[in-house]
PDB file of N, CA and C in Angstrom:
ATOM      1  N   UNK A   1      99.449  83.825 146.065  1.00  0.00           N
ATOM      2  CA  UNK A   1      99.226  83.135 147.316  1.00  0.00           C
ATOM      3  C   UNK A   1      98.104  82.102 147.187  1.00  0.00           C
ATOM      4  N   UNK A   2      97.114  82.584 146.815  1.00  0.00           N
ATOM      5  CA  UNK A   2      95.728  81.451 146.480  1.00  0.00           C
ATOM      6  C   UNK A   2      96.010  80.114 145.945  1.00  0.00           C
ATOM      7  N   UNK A   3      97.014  80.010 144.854  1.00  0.00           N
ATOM      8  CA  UNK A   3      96.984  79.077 144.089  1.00  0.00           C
ATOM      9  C   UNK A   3      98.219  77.956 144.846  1.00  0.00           C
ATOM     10  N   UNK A   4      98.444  78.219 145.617  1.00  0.00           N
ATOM     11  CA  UNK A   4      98.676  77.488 146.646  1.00  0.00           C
ATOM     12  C   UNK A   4      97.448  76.671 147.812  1.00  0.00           C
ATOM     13  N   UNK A   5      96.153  77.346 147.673  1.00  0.00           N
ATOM     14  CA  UNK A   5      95.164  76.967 148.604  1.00  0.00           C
ATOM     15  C   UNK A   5      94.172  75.603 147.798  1.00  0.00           C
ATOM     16  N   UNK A   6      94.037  74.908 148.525  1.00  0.00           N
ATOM     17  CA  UNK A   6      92.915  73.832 147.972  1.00  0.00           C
ATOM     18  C   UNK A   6      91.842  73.513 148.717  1.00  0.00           C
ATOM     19  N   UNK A   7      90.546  73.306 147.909  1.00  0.00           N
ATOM     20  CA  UNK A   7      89.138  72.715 148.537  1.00  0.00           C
ATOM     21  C   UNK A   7      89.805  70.834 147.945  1.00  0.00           C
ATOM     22  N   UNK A   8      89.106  70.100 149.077  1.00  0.00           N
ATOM     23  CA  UNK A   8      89.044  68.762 148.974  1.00  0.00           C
ATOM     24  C   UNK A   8      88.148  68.746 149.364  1.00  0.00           C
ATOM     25  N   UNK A   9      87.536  67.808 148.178  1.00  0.00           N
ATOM     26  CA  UNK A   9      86.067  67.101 148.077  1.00  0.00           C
ATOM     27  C   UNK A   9      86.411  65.367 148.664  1.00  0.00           C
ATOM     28  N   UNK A  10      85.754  65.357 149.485  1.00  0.00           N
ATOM     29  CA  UNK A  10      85.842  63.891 150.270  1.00  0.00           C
ATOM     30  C   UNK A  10      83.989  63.217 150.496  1.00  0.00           C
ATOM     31  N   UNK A  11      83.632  62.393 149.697  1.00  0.00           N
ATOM     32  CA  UNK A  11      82.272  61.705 149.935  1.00  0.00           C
ATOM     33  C   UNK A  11      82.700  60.308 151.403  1.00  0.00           C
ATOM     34  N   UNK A  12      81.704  60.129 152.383  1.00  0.00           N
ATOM     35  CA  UNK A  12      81.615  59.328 153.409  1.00  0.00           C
ATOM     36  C   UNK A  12      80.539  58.740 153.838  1.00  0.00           C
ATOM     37  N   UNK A  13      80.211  57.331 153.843  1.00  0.00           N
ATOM     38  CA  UNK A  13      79.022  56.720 154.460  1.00  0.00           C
ATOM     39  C   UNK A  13      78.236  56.949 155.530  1.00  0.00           C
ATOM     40  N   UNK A  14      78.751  57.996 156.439  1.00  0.00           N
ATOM     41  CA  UNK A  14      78.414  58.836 157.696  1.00  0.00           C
ATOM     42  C   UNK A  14      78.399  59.735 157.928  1.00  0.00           C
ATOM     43  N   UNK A  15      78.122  60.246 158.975  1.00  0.00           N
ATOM     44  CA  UNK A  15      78.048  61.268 159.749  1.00  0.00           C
ATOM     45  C   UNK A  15      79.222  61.261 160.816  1.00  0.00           C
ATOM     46  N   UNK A  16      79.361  60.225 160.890  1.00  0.00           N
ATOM     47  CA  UNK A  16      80.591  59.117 162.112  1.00  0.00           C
ATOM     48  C   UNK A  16      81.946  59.241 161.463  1.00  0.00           C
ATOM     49  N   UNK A  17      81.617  58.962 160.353  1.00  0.00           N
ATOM     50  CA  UNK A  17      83.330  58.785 159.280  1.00  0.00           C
ATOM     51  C   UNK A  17      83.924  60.064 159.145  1.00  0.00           C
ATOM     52  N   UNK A  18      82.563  60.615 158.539  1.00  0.00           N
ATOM     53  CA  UNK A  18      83.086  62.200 158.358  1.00  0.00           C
ATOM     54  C   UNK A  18      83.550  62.764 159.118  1.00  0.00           C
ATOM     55  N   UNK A  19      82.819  62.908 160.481  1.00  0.00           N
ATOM     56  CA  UNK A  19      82.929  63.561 161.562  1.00  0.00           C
ATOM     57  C   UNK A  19      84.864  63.146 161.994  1.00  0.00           C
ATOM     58  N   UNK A  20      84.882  62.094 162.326  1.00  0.00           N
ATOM     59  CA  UNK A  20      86.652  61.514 162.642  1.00  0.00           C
ATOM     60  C   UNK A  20      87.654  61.543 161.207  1.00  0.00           C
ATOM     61  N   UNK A  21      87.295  61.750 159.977  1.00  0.00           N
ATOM     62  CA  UNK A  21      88.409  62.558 159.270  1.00  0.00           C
ATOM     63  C   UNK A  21      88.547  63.707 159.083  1.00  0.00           C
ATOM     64  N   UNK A  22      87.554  64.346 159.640  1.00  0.00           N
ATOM     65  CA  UNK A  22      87.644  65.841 159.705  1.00  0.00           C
ATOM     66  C   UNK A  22      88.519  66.363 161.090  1.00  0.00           C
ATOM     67  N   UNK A  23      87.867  65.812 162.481  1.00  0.00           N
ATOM     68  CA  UNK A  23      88.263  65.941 163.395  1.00  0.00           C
ATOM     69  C   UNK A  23      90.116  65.726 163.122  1.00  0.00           C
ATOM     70  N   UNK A  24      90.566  64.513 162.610  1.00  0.00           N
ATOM     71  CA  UNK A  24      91.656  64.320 162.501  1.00  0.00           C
ATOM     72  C   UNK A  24      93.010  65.227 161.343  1.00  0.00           C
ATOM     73  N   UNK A  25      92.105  65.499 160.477  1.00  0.00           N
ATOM     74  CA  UNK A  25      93.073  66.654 159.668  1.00  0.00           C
ATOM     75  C   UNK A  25      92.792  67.525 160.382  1.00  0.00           C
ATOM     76  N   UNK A  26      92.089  68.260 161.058  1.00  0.00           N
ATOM     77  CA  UNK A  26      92.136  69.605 161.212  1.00  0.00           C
ATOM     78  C   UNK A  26      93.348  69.362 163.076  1.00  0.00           C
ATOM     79  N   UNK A  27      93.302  68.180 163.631  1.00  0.00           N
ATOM     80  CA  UNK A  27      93.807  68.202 164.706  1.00  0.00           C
ATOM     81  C   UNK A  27      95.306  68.276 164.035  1.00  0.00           C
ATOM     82  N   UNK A  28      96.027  67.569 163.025  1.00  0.00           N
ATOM     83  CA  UNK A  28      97.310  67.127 162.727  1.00  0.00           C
ATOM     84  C   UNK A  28      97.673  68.353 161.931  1.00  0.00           C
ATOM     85  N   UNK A  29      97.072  69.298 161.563  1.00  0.00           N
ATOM     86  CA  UNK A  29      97.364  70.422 160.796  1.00  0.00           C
ATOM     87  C   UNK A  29      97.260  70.066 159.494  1.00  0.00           C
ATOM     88  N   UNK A  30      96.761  69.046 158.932  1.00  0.00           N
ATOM     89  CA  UNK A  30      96.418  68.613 157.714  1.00  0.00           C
ATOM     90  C   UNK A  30      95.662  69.246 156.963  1.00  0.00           C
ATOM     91  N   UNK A  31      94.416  70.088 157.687  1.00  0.00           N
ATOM     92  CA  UNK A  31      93.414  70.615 157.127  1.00  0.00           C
ATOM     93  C   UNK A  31      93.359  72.067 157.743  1.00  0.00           C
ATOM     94  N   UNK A  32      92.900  73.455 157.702  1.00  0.00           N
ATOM     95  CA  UNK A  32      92.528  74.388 158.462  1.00  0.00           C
ATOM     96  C   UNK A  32      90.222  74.200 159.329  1.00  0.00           C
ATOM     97  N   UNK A  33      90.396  73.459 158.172  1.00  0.00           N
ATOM     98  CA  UNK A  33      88.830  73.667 158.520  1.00  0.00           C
ATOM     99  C   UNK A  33      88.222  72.336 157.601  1.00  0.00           C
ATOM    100  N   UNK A  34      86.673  71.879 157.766  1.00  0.00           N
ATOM    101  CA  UNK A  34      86.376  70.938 157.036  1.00  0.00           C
ATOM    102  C   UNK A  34      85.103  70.973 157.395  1.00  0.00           C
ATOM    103  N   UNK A  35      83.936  71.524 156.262  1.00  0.00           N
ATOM    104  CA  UNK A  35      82.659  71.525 156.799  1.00  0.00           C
ATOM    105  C   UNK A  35      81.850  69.823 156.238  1.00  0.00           C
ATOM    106  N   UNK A  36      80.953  69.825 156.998  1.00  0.00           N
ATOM    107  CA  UNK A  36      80.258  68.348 156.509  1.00  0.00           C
ATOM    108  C   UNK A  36      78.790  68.806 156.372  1.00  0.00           C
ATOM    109  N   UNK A  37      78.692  68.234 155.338  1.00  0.00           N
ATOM    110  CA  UNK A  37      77.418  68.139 154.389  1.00  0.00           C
ATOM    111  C   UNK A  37      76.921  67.103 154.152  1.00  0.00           C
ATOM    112  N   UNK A  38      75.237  67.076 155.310  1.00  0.00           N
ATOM    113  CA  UNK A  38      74.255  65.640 155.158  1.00  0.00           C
ATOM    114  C   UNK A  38      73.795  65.761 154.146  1.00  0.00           C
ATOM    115  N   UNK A  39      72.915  64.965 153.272  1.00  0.00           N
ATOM    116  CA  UNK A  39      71.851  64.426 152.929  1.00  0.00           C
ATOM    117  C   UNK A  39      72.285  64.800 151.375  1.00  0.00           C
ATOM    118  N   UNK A  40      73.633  64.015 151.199  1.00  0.00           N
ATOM    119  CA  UNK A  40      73.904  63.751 149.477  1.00  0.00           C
ATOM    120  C   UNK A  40      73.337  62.536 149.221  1.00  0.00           C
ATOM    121  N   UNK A  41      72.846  62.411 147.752  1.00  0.00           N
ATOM    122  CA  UNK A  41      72.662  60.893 147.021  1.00  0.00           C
ATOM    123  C   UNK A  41      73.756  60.920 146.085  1.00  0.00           C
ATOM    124  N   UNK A  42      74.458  60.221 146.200  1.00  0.00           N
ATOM    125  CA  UNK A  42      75.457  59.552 145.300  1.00  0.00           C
ATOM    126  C   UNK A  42      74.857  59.005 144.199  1.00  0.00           C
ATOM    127  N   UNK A  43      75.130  58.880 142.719  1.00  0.00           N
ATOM    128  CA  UNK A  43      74.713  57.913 141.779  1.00  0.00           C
ATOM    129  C   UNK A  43      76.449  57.621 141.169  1.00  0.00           C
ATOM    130  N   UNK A  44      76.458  56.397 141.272  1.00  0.00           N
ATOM    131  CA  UNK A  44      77.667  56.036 140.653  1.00  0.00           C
ATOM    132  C   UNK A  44      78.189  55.025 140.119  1.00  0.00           C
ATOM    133  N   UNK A  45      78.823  54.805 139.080  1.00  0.00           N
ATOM    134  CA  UNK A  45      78.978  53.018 138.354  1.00  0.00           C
ATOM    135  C   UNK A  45      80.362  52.612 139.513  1.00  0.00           C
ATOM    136  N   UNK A  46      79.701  51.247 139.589  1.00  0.00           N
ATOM    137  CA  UNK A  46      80.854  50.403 140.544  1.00  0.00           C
ATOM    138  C   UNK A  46      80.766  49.247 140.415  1.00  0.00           C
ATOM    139  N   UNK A  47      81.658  48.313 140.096  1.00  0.00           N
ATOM    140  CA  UNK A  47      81.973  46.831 139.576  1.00  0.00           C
ATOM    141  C   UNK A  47      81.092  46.740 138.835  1.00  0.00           C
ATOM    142  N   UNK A  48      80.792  47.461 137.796  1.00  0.00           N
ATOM    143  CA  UNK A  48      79.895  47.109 136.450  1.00  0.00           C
ATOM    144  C   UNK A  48      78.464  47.091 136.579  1.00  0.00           C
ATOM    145  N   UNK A  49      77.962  47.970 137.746  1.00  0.00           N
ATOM    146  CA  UNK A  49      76.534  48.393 138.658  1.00  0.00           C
ATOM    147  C   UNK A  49      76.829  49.338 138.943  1.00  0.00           C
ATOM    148  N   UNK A  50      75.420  50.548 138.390  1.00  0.00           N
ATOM    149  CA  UNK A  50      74.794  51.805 138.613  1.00  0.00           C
ATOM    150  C   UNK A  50      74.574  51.582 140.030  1.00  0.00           C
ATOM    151  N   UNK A  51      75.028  52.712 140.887  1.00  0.00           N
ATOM    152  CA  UNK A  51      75.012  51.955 142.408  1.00  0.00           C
ATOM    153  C   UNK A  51      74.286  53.549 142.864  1.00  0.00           C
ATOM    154  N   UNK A  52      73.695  53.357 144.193  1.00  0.00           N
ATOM    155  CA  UNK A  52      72.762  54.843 144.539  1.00  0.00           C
ATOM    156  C   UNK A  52      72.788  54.755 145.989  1.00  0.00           C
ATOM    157  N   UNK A  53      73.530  55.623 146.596  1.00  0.00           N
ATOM    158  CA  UNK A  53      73.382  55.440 148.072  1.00  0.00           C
ATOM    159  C   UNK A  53      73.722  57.104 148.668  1.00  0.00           C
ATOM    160  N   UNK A  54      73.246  57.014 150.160  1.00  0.00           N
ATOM    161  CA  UNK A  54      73.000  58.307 150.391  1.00  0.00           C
ATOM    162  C   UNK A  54      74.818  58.414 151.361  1.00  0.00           C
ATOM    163  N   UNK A  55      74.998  59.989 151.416  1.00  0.00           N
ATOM    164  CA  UNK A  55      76.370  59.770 151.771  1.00  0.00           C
ATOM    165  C   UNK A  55      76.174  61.147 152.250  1.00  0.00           C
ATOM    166  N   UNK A  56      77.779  61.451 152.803  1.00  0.00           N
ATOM    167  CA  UNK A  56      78.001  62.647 153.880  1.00  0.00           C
ATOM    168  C   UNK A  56      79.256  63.441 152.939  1.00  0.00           C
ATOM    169  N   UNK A  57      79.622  64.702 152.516  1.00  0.00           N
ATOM    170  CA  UNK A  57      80.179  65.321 151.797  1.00  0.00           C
ATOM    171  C   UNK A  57      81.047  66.349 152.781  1.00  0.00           C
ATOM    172  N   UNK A  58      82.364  66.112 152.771  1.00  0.00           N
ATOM    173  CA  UNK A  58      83.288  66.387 153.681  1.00  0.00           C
ATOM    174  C   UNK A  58      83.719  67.711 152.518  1.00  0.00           C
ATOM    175  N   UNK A  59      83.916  68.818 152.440  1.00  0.00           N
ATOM    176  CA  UNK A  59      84.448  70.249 152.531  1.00  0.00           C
ATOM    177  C   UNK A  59      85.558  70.372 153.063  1.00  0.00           C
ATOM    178  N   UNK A  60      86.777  70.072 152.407  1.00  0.00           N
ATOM    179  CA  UNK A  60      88.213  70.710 153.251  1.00  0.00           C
ATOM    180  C   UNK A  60      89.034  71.454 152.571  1.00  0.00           C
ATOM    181  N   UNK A  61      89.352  72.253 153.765  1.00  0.00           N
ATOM    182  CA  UNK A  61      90.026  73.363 153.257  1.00  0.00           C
ATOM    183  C   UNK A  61      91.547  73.608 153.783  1.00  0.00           C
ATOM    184  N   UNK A  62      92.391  73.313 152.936  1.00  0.00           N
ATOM    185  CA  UNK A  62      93.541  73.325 152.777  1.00  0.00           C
ATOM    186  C   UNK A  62      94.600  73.902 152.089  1.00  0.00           C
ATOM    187  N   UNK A  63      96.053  73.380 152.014  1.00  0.00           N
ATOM    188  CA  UNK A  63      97.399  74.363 151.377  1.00  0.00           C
ATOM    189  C   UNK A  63      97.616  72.987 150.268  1.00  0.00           C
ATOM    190  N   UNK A  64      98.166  73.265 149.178  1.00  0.00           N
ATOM    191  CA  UNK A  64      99.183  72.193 148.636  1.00  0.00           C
ATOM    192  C   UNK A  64      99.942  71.389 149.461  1.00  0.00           C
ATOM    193  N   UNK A  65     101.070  72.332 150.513  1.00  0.00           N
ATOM    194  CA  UNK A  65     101.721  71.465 150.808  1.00  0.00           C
ATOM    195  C   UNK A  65     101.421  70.010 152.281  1.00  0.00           C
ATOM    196  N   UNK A  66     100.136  70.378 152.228  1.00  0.00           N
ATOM    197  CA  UNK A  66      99.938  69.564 153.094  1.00  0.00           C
ATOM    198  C   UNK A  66      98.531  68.165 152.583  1.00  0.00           C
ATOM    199  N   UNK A  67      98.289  68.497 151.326  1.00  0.00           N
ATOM    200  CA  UNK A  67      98.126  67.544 150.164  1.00  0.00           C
ATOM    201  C   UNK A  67      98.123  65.990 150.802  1.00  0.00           C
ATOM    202  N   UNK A  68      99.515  65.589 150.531  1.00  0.00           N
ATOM    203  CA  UNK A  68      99.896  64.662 150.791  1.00  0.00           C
ATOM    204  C   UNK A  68      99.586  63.340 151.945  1.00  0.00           C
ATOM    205  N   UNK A  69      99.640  64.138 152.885  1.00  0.00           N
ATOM    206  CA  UNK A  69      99.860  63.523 154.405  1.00  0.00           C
ATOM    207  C   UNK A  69      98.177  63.547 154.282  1.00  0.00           C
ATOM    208  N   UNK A  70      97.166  64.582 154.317  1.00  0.00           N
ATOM    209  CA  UNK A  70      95.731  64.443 154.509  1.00  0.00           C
ATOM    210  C   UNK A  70      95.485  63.320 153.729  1.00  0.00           C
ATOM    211  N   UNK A  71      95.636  63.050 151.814  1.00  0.00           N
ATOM    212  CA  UNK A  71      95.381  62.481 151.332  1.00  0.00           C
ATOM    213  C   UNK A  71      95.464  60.809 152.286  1.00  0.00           C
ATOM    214  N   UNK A  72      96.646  60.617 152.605  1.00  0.00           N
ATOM    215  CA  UNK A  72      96.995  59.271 153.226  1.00  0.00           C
ATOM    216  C   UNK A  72      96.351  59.068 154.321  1.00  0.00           C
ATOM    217  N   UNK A  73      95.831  60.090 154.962  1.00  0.00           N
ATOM    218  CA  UNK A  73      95.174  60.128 156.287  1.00  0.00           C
ATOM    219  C   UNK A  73      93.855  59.937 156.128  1.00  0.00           C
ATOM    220  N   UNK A  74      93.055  60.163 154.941  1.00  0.00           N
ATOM    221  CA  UNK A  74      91.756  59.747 154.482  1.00  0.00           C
ATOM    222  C   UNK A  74      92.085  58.756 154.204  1.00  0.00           C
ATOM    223  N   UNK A  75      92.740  58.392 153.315  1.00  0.00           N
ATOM    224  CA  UNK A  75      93.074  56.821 152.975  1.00  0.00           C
ATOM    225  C   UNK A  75      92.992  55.813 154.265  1.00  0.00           C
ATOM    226  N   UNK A  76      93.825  56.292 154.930  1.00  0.00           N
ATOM    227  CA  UNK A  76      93.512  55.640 156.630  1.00  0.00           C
ATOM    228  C   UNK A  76      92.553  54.807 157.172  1.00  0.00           C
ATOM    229  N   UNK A  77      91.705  56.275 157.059  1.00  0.00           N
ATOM    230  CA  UNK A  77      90.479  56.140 158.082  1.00  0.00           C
ATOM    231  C   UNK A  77      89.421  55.895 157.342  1.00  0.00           C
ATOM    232  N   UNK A  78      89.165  55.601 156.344  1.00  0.00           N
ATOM    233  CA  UNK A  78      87.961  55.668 155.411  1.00  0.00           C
ATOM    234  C   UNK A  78      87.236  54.264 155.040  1.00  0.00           C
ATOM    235  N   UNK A  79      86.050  53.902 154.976  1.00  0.00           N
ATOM    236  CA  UNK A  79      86.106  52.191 155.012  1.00  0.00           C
ATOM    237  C   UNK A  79      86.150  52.328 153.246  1.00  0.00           C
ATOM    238  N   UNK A  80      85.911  52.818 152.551  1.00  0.00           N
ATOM    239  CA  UNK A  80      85.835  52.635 150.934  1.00  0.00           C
ATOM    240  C   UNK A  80      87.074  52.030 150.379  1.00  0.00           C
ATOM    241  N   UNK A  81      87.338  51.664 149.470  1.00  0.00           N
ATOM    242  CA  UNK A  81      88.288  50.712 148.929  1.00  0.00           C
ATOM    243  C   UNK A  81      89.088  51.845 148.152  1.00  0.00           C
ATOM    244  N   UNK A  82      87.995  52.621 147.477  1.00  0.00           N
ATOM    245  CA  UNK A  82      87.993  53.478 146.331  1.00  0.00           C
ATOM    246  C   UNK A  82      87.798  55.140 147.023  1.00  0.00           C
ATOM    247  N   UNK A  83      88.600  55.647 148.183  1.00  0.00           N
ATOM    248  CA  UNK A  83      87.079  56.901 148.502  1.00  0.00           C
ATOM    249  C   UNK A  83      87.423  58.027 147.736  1.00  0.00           C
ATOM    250  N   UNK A  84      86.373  58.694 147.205  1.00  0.00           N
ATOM    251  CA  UNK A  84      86.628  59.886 146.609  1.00  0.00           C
ATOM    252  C   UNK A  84      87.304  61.257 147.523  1.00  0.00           C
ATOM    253  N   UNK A  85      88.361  61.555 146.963  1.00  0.00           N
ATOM    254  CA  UNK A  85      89.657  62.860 147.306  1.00  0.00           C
ATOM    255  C   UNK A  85      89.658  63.010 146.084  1.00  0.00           C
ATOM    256  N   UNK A  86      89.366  64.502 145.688  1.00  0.00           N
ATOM    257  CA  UNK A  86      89.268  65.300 144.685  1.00  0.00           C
ATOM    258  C   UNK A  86      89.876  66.611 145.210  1.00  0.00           C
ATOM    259  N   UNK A  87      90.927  67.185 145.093  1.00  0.00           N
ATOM    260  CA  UNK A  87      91.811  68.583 145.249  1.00  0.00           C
ATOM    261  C   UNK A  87      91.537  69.400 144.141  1.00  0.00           C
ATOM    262  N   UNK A  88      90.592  70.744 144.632  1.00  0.00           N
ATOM    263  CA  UNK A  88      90.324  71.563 143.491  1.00  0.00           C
ATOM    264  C   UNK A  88      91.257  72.751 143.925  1.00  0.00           C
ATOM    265  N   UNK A  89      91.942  73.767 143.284  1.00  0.00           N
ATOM    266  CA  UNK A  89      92.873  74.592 143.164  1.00  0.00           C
ATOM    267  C   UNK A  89      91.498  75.864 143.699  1.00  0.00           C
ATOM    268  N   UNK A  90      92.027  77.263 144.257  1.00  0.00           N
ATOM    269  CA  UNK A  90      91.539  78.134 144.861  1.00  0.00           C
ATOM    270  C   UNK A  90      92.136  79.358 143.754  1.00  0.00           C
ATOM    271  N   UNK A  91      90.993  79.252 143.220  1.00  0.00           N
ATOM    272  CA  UNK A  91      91.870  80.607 142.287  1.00  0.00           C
ATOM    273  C   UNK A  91      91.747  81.951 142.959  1.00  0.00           C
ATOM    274  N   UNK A  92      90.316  82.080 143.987  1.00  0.00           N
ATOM    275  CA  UNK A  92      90.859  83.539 144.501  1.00  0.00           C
ATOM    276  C   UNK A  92      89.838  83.690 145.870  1.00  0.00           C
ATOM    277  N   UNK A  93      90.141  83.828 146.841  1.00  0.00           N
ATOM    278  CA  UNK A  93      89.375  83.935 148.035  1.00  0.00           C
ATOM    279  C   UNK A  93      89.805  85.174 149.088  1.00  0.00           C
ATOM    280  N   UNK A  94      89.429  85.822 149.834  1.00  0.00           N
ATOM    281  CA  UNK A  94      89.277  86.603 150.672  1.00  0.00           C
ATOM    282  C   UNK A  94      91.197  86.500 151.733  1.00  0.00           C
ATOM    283  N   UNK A  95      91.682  87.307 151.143  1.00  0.00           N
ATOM    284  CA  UNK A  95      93.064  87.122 151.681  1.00  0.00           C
ATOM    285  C   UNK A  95      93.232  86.751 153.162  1.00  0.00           C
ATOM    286  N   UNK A  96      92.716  87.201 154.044  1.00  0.00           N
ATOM    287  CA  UNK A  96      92.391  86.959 155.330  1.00  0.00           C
ATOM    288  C   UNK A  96      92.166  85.507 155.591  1.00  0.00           C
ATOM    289  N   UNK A  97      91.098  85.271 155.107  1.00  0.00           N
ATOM    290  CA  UNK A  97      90.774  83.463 155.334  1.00  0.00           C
ATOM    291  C   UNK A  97      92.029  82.877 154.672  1.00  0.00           C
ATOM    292  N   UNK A  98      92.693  82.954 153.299  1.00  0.00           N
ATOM    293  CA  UNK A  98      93.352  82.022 152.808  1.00  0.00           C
ATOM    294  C   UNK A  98      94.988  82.252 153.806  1.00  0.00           C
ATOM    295  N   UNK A  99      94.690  83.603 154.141  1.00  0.00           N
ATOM    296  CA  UNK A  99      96.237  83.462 155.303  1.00  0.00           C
ATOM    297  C   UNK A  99      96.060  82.530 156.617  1.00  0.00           C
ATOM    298  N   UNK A 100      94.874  82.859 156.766  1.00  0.00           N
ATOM    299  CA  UNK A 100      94.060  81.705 158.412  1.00  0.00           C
ATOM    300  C   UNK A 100      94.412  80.299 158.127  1.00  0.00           C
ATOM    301  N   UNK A 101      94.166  80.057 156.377  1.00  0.00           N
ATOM    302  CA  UNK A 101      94.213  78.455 156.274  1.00  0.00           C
ATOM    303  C   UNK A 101      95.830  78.185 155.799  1.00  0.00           C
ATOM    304  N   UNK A 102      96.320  79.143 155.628  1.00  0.00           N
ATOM    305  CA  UNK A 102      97.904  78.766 156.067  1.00  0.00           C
ATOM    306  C   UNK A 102      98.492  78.547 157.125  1.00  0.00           C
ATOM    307  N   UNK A 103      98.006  79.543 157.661  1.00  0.00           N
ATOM    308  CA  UNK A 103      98.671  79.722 159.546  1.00  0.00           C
ATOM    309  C   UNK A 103      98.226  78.197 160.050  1.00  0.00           C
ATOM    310  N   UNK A 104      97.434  77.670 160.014  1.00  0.00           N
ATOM    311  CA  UNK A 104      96.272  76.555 160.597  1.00  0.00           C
ATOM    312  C   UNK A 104      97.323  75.020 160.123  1.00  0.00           C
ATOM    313  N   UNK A 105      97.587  75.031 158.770  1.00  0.00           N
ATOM    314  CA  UNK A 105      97.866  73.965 158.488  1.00  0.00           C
ATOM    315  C   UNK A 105      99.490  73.957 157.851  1.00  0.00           C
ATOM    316  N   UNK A 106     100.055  74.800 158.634  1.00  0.00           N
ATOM    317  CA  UNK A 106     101.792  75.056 158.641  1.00  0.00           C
ATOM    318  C   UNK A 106     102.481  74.825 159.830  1.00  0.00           C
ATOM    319  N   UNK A 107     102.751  73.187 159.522  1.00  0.00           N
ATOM    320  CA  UNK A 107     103.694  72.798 160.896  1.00  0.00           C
ATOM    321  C   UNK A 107     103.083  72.735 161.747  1.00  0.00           C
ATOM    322  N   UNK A 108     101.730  72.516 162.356  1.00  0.00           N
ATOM    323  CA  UNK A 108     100.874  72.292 163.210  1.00  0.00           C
ATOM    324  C   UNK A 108     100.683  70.480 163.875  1.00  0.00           C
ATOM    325  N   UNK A 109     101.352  70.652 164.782  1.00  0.00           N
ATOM    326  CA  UNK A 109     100.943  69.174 164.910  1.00  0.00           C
ATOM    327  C   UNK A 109     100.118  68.776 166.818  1.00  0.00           C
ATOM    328  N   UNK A 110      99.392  67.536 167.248  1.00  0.00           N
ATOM    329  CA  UNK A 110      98.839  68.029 168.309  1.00  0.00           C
ATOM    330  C   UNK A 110     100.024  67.391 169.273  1.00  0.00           C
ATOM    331  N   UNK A 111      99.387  68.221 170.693  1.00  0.00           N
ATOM    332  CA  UNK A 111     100.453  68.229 171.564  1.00  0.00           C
ATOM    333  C   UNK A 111     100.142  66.915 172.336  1.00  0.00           C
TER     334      UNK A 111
END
């Protein structure tokens, strides 16, 4: 069952950005949950410049099969050209929660 579950790592220039792609997967059933995390520093090469800026670290918690549609839905809403979506695989979590984040993001859409 787990290996069906995914953490997505999402970096955001806000508190604002974060806040409305989180709000929005978890409303469309995209996501079950999505915690946000202030006060990252980014260090990162970009157009051929070591670049350093402070950023907001989006936590989502999700299924495979709903992958897809979130991915495009960050893509959306995100001002980055480039934004980081990183899908890490769930090798083993607390059966209870990983059934919650099925129920949550299976066929859920808002009314």
């Amino acid at each position: 069952m787990s290996s069906e579950h995914l953490v997505l790592l999402c970096t955001c220039p806000d508190t604002g950005t974060a806040e409305e792609i989180a709000n929005t997967l978890v409303e469309y059933g995209e996501a079950a949950c999505a915690n946000i995390v202030p006060g990252l520093t980014s260090i990162y090469a970009w157009q051929g410049k070591v670049e350093r800026d402070q950023e907001v670290l989006l936590i989502i918690k999700t299924v495979a099969g709903a992958y897809r549609k979130a991915e495009q839905t960050i893509q959306r809403l995100h001002p980055y050209e480039v934004p980081e979506i990183i899908a890490l695989p769930v090798a083993k979590g607390l059966s209870d929660y990983l059934h919650w984040i099925t129920l949550q993001t299976d066929q859920r859409k808002p009314s």
